[in-house]
Protein backbone atom coordinates (compact mmCIF):
# COMPACT_ATOMS: atom_id res chain seq x y z
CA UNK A 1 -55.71 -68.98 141.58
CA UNK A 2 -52.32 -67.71 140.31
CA UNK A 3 -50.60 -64.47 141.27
CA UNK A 4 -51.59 -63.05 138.00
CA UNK A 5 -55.22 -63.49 138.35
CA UNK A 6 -55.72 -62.38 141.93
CA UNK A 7 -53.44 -59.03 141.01
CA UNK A 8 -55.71 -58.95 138.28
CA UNK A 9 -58.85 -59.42 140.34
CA UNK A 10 -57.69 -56.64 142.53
CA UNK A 11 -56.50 -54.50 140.41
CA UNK A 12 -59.30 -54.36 137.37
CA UNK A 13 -62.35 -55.40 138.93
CA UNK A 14 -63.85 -51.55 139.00
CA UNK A 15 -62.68 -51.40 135.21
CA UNK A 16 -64.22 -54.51 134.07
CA UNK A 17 -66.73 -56.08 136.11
CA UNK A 18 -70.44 -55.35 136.48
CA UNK A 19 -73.17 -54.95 139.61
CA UNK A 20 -75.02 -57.65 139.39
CA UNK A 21 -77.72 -56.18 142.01
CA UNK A 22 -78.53 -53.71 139.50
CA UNK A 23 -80.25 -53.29 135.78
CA UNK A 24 -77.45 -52.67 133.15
CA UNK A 25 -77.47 -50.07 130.82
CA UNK A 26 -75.35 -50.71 127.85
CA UNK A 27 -75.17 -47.38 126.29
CA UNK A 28 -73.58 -46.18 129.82
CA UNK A 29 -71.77 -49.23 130.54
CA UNK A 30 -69.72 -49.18 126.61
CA UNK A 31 -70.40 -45.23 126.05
CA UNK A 32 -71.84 -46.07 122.60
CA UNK A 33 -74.70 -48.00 120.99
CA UNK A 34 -73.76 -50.97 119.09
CA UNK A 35 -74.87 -54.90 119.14
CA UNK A 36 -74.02 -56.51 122.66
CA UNK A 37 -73.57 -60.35 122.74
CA UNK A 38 -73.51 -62.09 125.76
CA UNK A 39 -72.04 -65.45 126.67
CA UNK A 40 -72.19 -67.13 129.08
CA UNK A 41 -69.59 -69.30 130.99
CA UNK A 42 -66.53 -68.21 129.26
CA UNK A 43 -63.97 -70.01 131.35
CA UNK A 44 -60.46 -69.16 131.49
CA UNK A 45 -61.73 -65.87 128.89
CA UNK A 46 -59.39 -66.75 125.96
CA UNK A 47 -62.23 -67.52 123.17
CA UNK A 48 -64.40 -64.39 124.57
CA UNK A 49 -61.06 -61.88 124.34
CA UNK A 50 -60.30 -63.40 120.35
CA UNK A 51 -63.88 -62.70 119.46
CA UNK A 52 -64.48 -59.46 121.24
CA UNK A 53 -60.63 -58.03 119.62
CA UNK A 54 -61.61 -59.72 116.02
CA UNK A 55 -65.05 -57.85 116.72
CA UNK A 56 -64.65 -53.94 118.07
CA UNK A 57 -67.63 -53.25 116.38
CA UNK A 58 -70.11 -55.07 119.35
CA UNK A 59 -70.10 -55.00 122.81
CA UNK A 60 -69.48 -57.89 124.67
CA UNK A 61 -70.84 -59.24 128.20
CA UNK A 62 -69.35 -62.27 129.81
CA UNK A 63 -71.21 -64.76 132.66
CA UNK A 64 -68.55 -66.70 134.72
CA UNK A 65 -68.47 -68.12 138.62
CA UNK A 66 -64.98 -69.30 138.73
CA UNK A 67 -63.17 -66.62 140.09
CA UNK A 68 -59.78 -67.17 138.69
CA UNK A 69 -61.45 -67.34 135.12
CA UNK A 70 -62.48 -64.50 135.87
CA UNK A 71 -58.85 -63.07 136.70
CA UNK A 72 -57.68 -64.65 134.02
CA UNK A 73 -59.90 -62.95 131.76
CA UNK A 74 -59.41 -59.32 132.93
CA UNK A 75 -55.45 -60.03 133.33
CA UNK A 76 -56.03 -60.72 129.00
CA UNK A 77 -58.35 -57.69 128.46
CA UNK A 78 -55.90 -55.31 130.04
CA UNK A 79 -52.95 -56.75 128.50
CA UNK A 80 -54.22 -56.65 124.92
CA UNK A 81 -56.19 -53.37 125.30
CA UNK A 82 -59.69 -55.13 124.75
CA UNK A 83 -62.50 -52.30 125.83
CA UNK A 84 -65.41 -54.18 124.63
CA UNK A 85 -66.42 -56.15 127.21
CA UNK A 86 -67.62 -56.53 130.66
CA UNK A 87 -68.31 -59.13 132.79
CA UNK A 88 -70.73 -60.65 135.27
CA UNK A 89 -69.01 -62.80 138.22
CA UNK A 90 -72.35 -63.86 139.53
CA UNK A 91 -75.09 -66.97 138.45
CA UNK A 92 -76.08 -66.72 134.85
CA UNK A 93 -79.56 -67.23 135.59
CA UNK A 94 -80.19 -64.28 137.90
CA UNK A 95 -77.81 -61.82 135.77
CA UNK A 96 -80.25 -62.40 132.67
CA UNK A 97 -83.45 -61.78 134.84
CA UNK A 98 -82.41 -59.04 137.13
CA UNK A 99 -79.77 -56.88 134.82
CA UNK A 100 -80.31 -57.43 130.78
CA UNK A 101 -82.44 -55.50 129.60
CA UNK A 102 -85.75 -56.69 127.04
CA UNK A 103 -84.64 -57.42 123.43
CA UNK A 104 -81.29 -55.84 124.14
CA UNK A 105 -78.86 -58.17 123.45
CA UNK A 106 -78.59 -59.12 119.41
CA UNK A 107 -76.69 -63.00 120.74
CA UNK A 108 -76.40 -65.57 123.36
CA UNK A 109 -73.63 -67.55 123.04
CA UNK A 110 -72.98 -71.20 125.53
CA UNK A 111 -70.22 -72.47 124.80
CA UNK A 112 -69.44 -76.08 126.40
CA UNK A 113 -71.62 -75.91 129.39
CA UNK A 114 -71.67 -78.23 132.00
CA UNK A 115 -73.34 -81.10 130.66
CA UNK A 116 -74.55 -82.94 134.08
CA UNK A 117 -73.98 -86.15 132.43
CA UNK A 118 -75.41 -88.75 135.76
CA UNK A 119 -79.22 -88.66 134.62
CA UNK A 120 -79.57 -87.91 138.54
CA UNK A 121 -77.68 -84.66 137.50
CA UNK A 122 -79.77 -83.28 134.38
CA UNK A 123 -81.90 -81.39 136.26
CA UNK A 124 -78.94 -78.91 136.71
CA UNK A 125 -78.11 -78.36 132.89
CA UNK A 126 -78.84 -74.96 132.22
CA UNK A 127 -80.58 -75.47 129.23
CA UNK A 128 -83.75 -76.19 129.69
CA UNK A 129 -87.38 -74.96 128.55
CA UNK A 130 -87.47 -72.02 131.13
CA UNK A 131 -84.42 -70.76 130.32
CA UNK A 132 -85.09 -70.68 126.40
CA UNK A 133 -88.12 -68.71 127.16
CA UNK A 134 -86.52 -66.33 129.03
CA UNK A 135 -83.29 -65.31 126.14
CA UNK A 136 -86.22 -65.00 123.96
CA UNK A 137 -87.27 -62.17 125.99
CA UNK A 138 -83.90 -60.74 126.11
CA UNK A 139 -82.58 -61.15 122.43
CA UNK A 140 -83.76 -58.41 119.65
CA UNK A 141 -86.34 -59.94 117.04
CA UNK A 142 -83.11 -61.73 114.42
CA UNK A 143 -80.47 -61.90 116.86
CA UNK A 144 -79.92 -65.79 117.76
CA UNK A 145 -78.82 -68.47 120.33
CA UNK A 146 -75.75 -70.27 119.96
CA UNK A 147 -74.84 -73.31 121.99
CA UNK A 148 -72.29 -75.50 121.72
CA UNK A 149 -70.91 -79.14 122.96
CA UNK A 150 -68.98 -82.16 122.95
CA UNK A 151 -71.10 -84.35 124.67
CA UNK A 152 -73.59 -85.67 122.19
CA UNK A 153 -76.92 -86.75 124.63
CA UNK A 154 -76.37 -82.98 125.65
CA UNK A 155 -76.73 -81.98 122.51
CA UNK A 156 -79.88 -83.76 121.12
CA UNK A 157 -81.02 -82.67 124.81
CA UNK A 158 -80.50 -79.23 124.14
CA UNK A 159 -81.94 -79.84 120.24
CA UNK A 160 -85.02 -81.55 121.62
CA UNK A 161 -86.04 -78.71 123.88
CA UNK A 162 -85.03 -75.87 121.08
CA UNK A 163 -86.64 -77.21 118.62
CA UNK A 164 -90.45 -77.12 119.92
CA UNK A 165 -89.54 -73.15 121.23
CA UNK A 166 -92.09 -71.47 119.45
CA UNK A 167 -89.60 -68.34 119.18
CA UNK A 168 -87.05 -69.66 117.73
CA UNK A 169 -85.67 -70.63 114.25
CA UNK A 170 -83.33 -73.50 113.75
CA UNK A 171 -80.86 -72.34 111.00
CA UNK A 172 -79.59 -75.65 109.99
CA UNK A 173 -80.35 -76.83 106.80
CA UNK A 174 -81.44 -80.09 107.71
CA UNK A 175 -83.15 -79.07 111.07
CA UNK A 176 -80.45 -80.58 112.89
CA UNK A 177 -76.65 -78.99 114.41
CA UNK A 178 -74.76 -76.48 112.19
CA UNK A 179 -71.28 -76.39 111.09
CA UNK A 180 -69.09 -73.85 113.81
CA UNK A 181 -68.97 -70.33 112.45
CA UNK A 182 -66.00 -68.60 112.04
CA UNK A 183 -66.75 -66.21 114.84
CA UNK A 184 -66.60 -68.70 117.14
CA UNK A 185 -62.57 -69.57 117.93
CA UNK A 186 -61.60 -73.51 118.27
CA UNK A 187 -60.27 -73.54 121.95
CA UNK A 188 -57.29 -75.81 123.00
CA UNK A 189 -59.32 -78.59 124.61
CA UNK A 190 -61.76 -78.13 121.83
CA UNK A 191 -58.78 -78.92 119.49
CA UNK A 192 -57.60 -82.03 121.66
CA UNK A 193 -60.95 -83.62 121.72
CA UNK A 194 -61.01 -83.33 117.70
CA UNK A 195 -57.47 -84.66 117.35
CA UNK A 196 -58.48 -87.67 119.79
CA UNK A 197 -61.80 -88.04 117.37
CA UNK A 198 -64.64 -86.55 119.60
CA UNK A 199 -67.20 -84.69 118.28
CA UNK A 200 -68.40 -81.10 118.48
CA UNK A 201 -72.14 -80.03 118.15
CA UNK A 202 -73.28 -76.54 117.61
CA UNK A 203 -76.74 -75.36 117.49
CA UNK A 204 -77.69 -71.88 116.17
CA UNK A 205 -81.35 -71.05 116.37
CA UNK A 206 -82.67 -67.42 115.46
CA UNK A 207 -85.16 -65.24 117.14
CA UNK A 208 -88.46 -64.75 115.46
């Protein structure tokens, strides 16, 4: 952790970060009512502060458990005057069962997740049918999933289990992965993989 994060940590914490121990209301948390998007595991924060600035019409909620991304993240928000979002430093899982609220986020965005790549490991990869069922019950009726990767298996993993979810949509054309929306930012490892030929999958399914 650098200087700059753990003054940042210190310093912004009460400003920024959320209670995980209790439910969240978003009209008191942003002091308006507008479309919240969550996403979860945003790393070092850059690609959730470009969307959230680009987009001061929603509310944003971030999911992280390494602290210095954390700090790295509120250091950014603070710098560039980003009031938009808040953040969770806490397990993903038990934020979005103890503290979102029913059909009250319009998004859930996963962007690179740990893919668990030893098959002794896949257990851990987050998603999975259980946790499918349970953004259904937390996204509005048209508000949609978005995952993305850059490990292939992962993402005919992820496709396989998405595409039997009786709630969702898949909105690619040919039932498959979708080309990446301009709302979501190409990050600098993102970029490296492309220039070194890997691919990038994203999957966008919609909430019946």
């Amino acid at each position: 952790m650098t200087d700059a994060q753990r003054l940042a940590l210190d310093t912004l914490w009460e400003k920024y970060c959320l209670n995980h121990q209790q439910p969240c209301n978003f009209v008191a948390v942003f002091g308006r009512r507008a479309p919240v998007v969550l996403e979860i595991g945003f790393g070092n924060g850059e690609s959730l502060a470009q969307t959230a600035a680009a987009n001061p019409d929603k509310d944003y909620i971030g999911i992280e458990v390494h602290k210095p991304g954390v700090g790295n993240l509120l250091a950014q928000l603070e710098r560039q005057d980003i009031t938009n979002v808040r953040v969770f430093y806490h397990d993903a899982i038990e934020v979005l069962e103890s503290c979102i609220p029913a059909h009250g986020l319009s998004a859930v965005h996963l962007f690179f997740p740990d893919p668990w790549h030893k098959r002794k490991h896949h257990k851990r990869r987050i998603v999975r049918p259980s946790f499918v069922h349970l953004i259904a019950q937390k996204l509005v009726a048209g508000g949609y999933f978005h995952a993305a990767t850059d490990w292939q298996h992962y993402a005919q993993h992820m496709l396989k289990i998405l595409a039997v979810a009786d709630q969702f949509t898949n909105q690619s054309s040919d039932q498959s992965y979708c080309p990446r929306p301009d709302y979501r930012p190409l990050t600098k490892f993102e970029q490296r993989g492309l220039r070194l030929g890997h691919g990038v999958w994203d999957l966008i399914f919609m909430r019946r």
